[in-house]
Structure formats: C-alpha cells, structure tokens
Protein backbone atom coordinates (compact mmCIF):
# COMPACT_ATOMS: atom_id res chain seq x y z
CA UNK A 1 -49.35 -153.39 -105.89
CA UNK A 2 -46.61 -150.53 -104.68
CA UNK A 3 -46.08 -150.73 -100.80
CA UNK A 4 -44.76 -147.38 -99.10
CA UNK A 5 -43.69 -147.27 -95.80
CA UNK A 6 -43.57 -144.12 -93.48
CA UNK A 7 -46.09 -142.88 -95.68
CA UNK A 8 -47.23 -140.13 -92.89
CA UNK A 9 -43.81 -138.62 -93.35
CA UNK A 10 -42.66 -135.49 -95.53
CA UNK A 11 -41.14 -138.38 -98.22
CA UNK A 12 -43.81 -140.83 -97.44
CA UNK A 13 -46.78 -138.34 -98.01
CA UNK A 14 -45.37 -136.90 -101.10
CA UNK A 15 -44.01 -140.27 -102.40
CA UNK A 16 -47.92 -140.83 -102.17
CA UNK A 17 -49.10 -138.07 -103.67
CA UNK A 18 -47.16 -138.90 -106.73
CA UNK A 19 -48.04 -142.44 -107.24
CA UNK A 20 -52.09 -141.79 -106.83
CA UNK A 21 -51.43 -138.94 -109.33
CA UNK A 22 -50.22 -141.12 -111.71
CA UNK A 23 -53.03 -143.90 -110.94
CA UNK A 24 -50.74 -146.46 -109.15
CA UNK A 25 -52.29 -149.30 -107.08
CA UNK A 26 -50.73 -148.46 -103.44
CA UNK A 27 -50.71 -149.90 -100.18
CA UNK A 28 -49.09 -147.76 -96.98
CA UNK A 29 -48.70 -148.55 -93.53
CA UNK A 30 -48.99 -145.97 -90.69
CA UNK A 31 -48.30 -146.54 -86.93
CA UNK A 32 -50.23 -143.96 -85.22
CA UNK A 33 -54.37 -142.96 -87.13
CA UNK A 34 -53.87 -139.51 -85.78
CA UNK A 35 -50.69 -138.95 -88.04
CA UNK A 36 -52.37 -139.69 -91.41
CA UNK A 37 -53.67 -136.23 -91.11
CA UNK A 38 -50.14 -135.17 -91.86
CA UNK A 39 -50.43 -137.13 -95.28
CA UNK A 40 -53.93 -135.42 -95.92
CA UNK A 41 -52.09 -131.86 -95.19
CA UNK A 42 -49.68 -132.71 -97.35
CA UNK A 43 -52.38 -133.76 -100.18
CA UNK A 44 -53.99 -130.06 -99.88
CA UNK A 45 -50.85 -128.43 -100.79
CA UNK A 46 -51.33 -129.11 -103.80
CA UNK A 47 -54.57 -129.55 -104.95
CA UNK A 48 -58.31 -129.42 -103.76
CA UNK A 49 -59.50 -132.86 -104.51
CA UNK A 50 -57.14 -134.12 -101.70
CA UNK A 51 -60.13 -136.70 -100.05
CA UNK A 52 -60.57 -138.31 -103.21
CA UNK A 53 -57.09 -139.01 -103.76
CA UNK A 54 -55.94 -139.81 -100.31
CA UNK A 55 -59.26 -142.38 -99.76
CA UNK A 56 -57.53 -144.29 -103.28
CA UNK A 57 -54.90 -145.50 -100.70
CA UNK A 58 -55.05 -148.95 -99.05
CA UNK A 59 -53.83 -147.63 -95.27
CA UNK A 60 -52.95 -150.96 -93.28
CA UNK A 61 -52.18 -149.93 -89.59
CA UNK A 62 -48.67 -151.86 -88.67
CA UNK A 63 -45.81 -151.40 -86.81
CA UNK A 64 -41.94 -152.39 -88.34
CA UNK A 65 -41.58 -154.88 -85.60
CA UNK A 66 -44.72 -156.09 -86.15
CA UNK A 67 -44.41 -159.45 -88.43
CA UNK A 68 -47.30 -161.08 -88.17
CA UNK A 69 -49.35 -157.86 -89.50
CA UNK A 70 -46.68 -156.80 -92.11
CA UNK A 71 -46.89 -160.95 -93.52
CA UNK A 72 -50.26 -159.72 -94.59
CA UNK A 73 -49.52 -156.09 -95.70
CA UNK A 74 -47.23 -157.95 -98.14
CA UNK A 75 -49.56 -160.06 -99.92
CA UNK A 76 -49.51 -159.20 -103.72
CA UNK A 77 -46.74 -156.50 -103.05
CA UNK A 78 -43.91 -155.97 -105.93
CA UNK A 79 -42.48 -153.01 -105.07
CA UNK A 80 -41.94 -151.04 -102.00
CA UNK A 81 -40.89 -147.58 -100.66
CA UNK A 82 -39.19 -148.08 -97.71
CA UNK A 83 -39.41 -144.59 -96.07
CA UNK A 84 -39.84 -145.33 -92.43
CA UNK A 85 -37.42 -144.03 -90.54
CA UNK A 86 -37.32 -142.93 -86.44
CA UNK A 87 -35.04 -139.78 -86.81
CA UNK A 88 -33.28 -138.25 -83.17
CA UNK A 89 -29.72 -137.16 -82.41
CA UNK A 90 -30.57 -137.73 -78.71
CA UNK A 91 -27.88 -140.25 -77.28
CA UNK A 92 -30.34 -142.00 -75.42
CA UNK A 93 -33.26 -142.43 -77.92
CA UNK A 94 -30.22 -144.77 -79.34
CA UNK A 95 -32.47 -148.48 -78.69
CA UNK A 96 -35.70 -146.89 -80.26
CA UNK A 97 -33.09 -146.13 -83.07
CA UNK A 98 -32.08 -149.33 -83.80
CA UNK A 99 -35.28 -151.20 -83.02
CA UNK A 100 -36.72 -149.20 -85.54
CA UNK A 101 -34.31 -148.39 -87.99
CA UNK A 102 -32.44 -151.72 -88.59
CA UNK A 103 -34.54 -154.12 -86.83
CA UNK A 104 -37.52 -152.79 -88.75
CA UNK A 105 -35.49 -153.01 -91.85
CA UNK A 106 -34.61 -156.18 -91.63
CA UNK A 107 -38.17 -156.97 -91.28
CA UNK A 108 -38.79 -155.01 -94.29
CA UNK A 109 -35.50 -157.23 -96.58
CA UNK A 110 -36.62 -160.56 -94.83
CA UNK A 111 -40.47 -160.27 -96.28
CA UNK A 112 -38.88 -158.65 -99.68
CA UNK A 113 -37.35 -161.67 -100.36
CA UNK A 114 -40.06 -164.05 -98.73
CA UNK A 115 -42.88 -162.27 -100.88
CA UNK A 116 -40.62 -162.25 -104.32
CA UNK A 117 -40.93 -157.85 -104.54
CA UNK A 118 -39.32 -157.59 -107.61
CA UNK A 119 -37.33 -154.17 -106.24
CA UNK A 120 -37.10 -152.18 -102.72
CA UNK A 121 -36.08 -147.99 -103.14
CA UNK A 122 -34.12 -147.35 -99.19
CA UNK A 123 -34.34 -144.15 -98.34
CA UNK A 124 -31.38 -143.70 -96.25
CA UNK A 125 -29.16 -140.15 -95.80
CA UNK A 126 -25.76 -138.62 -96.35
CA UNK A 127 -25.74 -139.15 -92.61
CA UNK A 128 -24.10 -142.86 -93.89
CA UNK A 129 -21.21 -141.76 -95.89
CA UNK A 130 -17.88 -141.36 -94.64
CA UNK A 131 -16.26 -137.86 -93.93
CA UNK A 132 -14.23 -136.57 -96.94
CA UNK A 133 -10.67 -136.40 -96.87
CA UNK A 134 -8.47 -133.30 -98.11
CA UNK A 135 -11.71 -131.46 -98.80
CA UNK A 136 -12.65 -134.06 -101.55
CA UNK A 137 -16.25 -133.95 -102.04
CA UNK A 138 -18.25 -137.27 -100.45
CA UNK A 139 -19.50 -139.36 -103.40
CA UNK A 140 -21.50 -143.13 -102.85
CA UNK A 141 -17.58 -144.42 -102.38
CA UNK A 142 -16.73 -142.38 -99.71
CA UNK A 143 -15.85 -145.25 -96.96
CA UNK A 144 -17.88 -144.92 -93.47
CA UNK A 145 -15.59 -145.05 -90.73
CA UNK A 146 -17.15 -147.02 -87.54
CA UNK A 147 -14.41 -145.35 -85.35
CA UNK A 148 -15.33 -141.85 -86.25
CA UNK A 149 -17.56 -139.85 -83.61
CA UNK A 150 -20.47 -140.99 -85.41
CA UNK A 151 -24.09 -139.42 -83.75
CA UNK A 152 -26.36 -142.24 -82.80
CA UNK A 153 -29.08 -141.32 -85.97
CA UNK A 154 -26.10 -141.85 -88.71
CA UNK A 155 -25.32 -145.57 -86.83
CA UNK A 156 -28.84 -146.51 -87.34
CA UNK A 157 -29.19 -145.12 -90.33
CA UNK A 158 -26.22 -147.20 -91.58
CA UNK A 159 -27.22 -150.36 -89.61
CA UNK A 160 -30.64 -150.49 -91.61
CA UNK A 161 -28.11 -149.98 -95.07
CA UNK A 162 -26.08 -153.27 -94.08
CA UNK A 163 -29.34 -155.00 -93.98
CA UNK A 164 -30.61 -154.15 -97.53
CA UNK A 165 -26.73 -154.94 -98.67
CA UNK A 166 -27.53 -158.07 -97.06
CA UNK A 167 -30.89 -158.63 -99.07
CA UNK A 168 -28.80 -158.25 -102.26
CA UNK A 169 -26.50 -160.92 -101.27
CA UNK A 170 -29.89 -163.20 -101.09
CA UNK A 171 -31.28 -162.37 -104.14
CA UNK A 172 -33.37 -158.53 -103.70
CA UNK A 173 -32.70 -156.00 -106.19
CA UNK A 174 -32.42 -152.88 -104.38
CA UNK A 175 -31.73 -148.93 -104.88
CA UNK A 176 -30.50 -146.91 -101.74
CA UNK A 177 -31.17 -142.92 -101.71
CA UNK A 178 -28.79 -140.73 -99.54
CA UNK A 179 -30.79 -137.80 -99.28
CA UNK A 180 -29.25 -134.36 -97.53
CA UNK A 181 -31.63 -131.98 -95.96
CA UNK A 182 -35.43 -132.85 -97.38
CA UNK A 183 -37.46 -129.38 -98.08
CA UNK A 184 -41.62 -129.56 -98.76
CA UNK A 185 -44.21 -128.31 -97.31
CA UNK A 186 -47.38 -130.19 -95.48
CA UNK A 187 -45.86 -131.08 -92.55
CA UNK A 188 -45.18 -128.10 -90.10
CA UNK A 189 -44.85 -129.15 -86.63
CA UNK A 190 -41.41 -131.02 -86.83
CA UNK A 191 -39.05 -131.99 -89.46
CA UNK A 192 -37.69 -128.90 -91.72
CA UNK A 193 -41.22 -127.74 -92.26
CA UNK A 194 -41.46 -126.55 -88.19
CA UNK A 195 -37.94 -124.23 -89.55
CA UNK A 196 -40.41 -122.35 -91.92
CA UNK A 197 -42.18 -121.76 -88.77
CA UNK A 198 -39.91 -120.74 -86.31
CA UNK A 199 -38.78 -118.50 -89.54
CA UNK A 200 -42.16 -117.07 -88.99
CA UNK A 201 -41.41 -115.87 -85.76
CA UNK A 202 -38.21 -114.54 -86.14
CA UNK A 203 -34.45 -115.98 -85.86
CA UNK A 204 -31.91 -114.75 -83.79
CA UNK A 205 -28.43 -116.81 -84.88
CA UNK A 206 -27.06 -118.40 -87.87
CA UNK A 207 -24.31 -120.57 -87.50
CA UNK A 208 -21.10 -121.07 -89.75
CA UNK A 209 -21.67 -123.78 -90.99
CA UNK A 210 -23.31 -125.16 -94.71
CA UNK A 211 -26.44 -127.32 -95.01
CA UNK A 212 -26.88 -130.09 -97.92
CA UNK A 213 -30.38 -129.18 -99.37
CA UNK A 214 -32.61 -131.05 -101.43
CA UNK A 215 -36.60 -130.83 -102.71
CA UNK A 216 -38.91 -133.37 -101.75
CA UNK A 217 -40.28 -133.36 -105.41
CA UNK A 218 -36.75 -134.17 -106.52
CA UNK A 219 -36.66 -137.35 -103.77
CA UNK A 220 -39.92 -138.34 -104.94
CA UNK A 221 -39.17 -138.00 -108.71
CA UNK A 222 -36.09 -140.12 -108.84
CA UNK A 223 -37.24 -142.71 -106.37
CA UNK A 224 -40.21 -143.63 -108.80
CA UNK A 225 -37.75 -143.19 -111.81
CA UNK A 226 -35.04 -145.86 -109.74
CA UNK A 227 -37.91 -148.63 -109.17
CA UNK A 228 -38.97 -148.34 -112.92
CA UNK A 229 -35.61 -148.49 -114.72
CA UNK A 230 -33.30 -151.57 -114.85
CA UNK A 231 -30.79 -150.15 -112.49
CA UNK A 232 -30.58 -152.29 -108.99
CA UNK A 233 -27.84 -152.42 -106.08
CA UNK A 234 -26.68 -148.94 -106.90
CA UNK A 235 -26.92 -146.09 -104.41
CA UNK A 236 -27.40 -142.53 -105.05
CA UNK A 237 -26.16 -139.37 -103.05
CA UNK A 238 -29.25 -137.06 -103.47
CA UNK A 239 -28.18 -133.55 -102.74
CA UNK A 240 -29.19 -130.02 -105.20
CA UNK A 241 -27.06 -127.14 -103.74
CA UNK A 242 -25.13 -126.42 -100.63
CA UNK A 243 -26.04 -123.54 -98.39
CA UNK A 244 -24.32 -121.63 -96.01
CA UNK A 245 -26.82 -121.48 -93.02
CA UNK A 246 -27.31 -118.06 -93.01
CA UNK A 247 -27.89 -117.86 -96.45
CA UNK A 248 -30.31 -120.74 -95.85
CA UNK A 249 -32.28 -119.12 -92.93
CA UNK A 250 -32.26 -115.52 -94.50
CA UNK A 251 -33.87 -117.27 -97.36
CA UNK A 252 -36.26 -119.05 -94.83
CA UNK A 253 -37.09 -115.81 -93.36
CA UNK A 254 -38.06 -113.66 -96.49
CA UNK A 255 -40.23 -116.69 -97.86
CA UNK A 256 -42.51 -116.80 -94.55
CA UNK A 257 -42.24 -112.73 -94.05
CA UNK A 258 -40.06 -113.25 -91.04
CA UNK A 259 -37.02 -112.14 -89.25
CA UNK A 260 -33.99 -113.24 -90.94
CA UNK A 261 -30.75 -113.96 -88.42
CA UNK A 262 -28.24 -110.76 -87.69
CA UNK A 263 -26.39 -112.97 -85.23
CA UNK A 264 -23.29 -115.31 -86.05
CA UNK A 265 -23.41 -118.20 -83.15
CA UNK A 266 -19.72 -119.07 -82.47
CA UNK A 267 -18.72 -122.29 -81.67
CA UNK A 268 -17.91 -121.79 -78.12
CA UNK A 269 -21.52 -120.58 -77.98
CA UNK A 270 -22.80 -123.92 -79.32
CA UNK A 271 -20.65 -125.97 -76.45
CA UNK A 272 -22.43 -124.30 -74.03
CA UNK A 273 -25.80 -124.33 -75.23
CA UNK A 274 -25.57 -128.34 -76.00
CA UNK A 275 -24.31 -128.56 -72.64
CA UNK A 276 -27.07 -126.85 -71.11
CA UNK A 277 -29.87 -128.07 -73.25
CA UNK A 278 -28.20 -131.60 -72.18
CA UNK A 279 -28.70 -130.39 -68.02
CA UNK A 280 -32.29 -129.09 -68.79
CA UNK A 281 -33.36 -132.34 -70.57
CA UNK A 282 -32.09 -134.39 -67.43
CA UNK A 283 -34.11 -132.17 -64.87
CA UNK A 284 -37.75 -131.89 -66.41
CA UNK A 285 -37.46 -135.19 -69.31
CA UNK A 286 -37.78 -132.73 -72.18
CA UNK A 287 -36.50 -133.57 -75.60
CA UNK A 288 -33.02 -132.72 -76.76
CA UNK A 289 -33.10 -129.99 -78.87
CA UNK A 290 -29.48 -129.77 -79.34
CA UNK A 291 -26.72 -132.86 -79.33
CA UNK A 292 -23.28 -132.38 -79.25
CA UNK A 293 -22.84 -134.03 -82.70
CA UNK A 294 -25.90 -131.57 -84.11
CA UNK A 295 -23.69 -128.12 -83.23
CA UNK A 296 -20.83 -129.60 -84.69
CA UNK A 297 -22.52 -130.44 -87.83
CA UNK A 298 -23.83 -126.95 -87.79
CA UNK A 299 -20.77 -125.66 -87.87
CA UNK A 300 -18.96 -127.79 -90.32
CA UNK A 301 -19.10 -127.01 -94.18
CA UNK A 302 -20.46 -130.37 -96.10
CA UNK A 303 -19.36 -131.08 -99.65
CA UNK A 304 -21.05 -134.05 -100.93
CA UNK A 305 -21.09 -134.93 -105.26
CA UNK A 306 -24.77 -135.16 -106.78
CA UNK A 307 -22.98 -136.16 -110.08
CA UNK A 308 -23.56 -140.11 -110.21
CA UNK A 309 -27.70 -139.82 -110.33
CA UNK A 310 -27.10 -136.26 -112.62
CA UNK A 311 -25.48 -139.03 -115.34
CA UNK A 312 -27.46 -141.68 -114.48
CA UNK A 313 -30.72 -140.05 -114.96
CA UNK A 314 -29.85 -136.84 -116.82
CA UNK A 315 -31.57 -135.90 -113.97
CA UNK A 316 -31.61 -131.95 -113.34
CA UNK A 317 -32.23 -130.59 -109.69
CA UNK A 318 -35.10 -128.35 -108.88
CA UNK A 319 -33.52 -124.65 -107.65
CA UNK A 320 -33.59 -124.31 -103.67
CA UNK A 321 -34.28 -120.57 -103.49
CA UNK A 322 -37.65 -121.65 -105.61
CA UNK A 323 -37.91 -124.58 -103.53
CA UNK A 324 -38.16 -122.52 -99.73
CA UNK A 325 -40.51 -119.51 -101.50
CA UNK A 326 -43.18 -121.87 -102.78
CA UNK A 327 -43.00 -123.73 -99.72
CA UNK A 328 -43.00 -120.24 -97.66
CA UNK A 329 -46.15 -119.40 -99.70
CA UNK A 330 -47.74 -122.46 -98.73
CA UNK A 331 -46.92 -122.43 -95.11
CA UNK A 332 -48.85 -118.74 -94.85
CA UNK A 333 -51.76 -120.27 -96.79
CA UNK A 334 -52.00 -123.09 -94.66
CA UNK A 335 -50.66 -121.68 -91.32
C-alpha cells in the first residue's frame, strides 16, 4: 500500500494520477471533502474516465496533527508521498506554518518508523537551500544560513527537512525533493495555475527578476522513480530552466490568449506596494498578497544546479515553453 499525503494539491493530485495509471494500491488523506474536487479536476485533464480512476483511491479524511486517525491511515503502509504542505509568505500565518509543516512532519517520520515504511519521498523546495555565493549556482550542498532574512514559508519548509534528517538518524530511508516553481494544470484558483488565469485577463508588470520553473509531470516522474530505486538519504534540487519573469508571463499570456506585460515594475515600486498591501491587510483582515520577502525574490535572479538528479537518473527535463502552452490549452478547455 502507497500512502500520499496532500493528495488534493497540484503534486498530490498528479502524484495520484500517476500511481492509479500504473495500477498502484493507494491510500490519500485529505483535510477538507470539498477540496477533493481539485484532485477530480485534475483527473479530467487528462483523460475522460476520471470517476473510475479517482473512486480506485482509498481517501481517509485526517488532519497532520491528527495521530490517533493517521495510526490507522498507516496500517499496511510501505511507502509514502509526503506532499502536504501549508504554503504562505504572510509573517503572521508563521504558527499555522509550523504546526503544519514540521509538526505535521514529524507526525508523518514518527509513524514511518513506528509502521516499518520501507521509504518516505519529502517534497520540500529550493526555498531550503542556502543563497549562493559569488554567483555560484545553489546545488543540494549549498549551506542554509539561519541568520539570513529568511521568509517565514522557507523556515518551515526547512523545519519539516530537519525532521526527516532526523528519521534517518533512527533508521527511515528517505529521499527529499527541492522543487522550484511547480507548473500543471487542474488546479486554477490558487497556486501557479490561478497565474494562467490572471494571464487570462491581462498583466500589467513584469518584474526583473528570474523564476526557477519546473513541470509537475517531471516532480511526479522522479518521485515514483526515487521510491523504486535503491537510492535513500539523498536530496535532489528539482529545477528545468530559469526564466526571466517577463519572459515567463509573456509566455503565460500567449498560451491563455491574454495580455502579456509592457510594464517593468521597479523595485522602489515593489517597496511601496508590499507596504501598502501590508496597511490594507491590517484594516479589512484580507490576505497578503505581497510580503516583503516575495518582491525581493521577484526581483532577484535565482541560479540553482539540476545536475545531481540529471546523473543520477539520466533524467531529461520536460521543455517549459511546452509545459505553459499545454497547460494554457487546458485552462481554456476547462475554464
């Protein structure tokens, strides 16, 4: 039996798709009934017997924090996906952050080892790797820095990492993914899929910045390839191509029909915009939609090395610009 969590999620859902495909046994947990509809979306992307795939799945309803319920969810497990993840920038979403992403983790290690899983794939991100120096491209030994201006996602996501470390130490054989920016389709209200639709309607400003792309097909193909092969406490920096983000949105924009950006957004810009997306949130409660530590990533140009899992797997990446049209010609299908 194959366990996945966050399987309502763009990785999750796909992760899903794959393993039913291919006639695995699978359990998933979801928190919420009303989000499994985003795994069923996802399922019609790509084919039309999408019911009788999805009802193959064992859903268990369960929370991260929830041990008594995961205990059971475990039962005759020997692998698991662990792609469950809270993801915000906002400062003070920091305590849902770490109740979720390394308390929940550690739930996830503890019952790994107290159930005997023979191996646990982490999805994690190049959120957890240190900064490069010189302009040396970030590899898996690129050291994190604690002191750095870290945003409050990137400490949780590298909490929940020290706790799968710490399963190793007791006796788990793990794999850790450090995914960049995750492209697919299926999911269009939030994540990268709602930037196909706000491509849709038209973009104003592109920032200066470079983006770290990746397909979800690619995640999903060398996660299942990781669990099955003999390699274990290795971690992988999962990244295709770099983007500048206006080549990125333009590309965005001419997959959906939309508006690509004309408009460079200058730092300075950014500043004040955080600052003032900062004073809305605090008068009316509405979500952050920009952090300090997002415009500054949007402005800074990332250089991270895909070579390790290129040699490990003689893995080859899927091309981005073929990656955002088929998902563009999805998202007008579907949208």
């Amino acid at each position: 039996m194959i366990l996945v969590t966050g399987g309502t999620g763009l990785v999750g859902s796909h992760l899903l798709y794959k393993l039913i495909s291919n006639n695995e046994l699978v359990r998933a947990i979801y928190r919420k009934p009303k989000k499994i509809e985003n795994t069923k979306k996802v399922f019609s992307c790509y084919t039309d017997n999408y019911e009788a795939l999805f009802n193959k799945i064992e859903w268990v309803q369960a929370d991260l924090l929830d041990i008594p319920t995961l205990t059971e969810v475990f039962r005759g497990v020997l692998h698991v996906y662990h792609c469950a993840a809270f993801v915000s920038f906002e400062p003070n979403k920091f305590n849902l952050l770490r109740r979720t992403n390394i308390d929940g983790t550690a739930n996830i290690v503890n019952l790994c080892l107290a159930f005997g899983v023979v191996k646990l794939c982490h999805v994690s991100s190049i959120a957890t790797l240190g900064n490069s120096l010189n302009n040396e491209a970030v590899t898996e030994k690129t050291i994190w820095n604690p002191e750095d201006d870290n945003n409050v996602y990137a400490i949780s996501k590298y909490g929940a990492e020290m706790e799968v470390w710490r399963g190793t130490q007791e006796g788990l054989d793990v794999v850790i993914i450090n995914p960049g920016v995750i492209l697919g389709a299926g999911i269009w209200r939030y994540g990268t899929g709602n930037l196909f639709k706000k491509a849709a309607k038209g973009l104003s400003y592109y920032t200066q910045g470079t983006v770290a792309l990746i397909d979800v097909s690619d995640v999903v193909n060398i996660m299942i390839a990781l669990i099955k092969s003999d390699i274990k406490n290795e971690r992988f920096v999962l990244v295709a191509e770099h983007k500048t983000f206006k080549d990125f949105l333009q590309s965005l924009a001419i997959s959906v029909n939309g508006k690509p950006p004309k408009k460079r957004a200058k730092p300075w810009l950014l500043n004040i915009a955080w600052r003032l997306d900062w004073l809305i949130s605090t008068l009316t409660g509405k979500r952050r939609q920009l952090t300090k530590h997002l415009t500054r990533s949007l402005s800074t140009k990332s250089n991270y090395n895909n070579q390790k899992i290129k040699d490990t797997l003689n893995y080859n990446f899927k091309n981005i610009d073929e990656s955002i049209s088929q998902i563009g010609t999805i998202y007008q299908k579907q949208v």
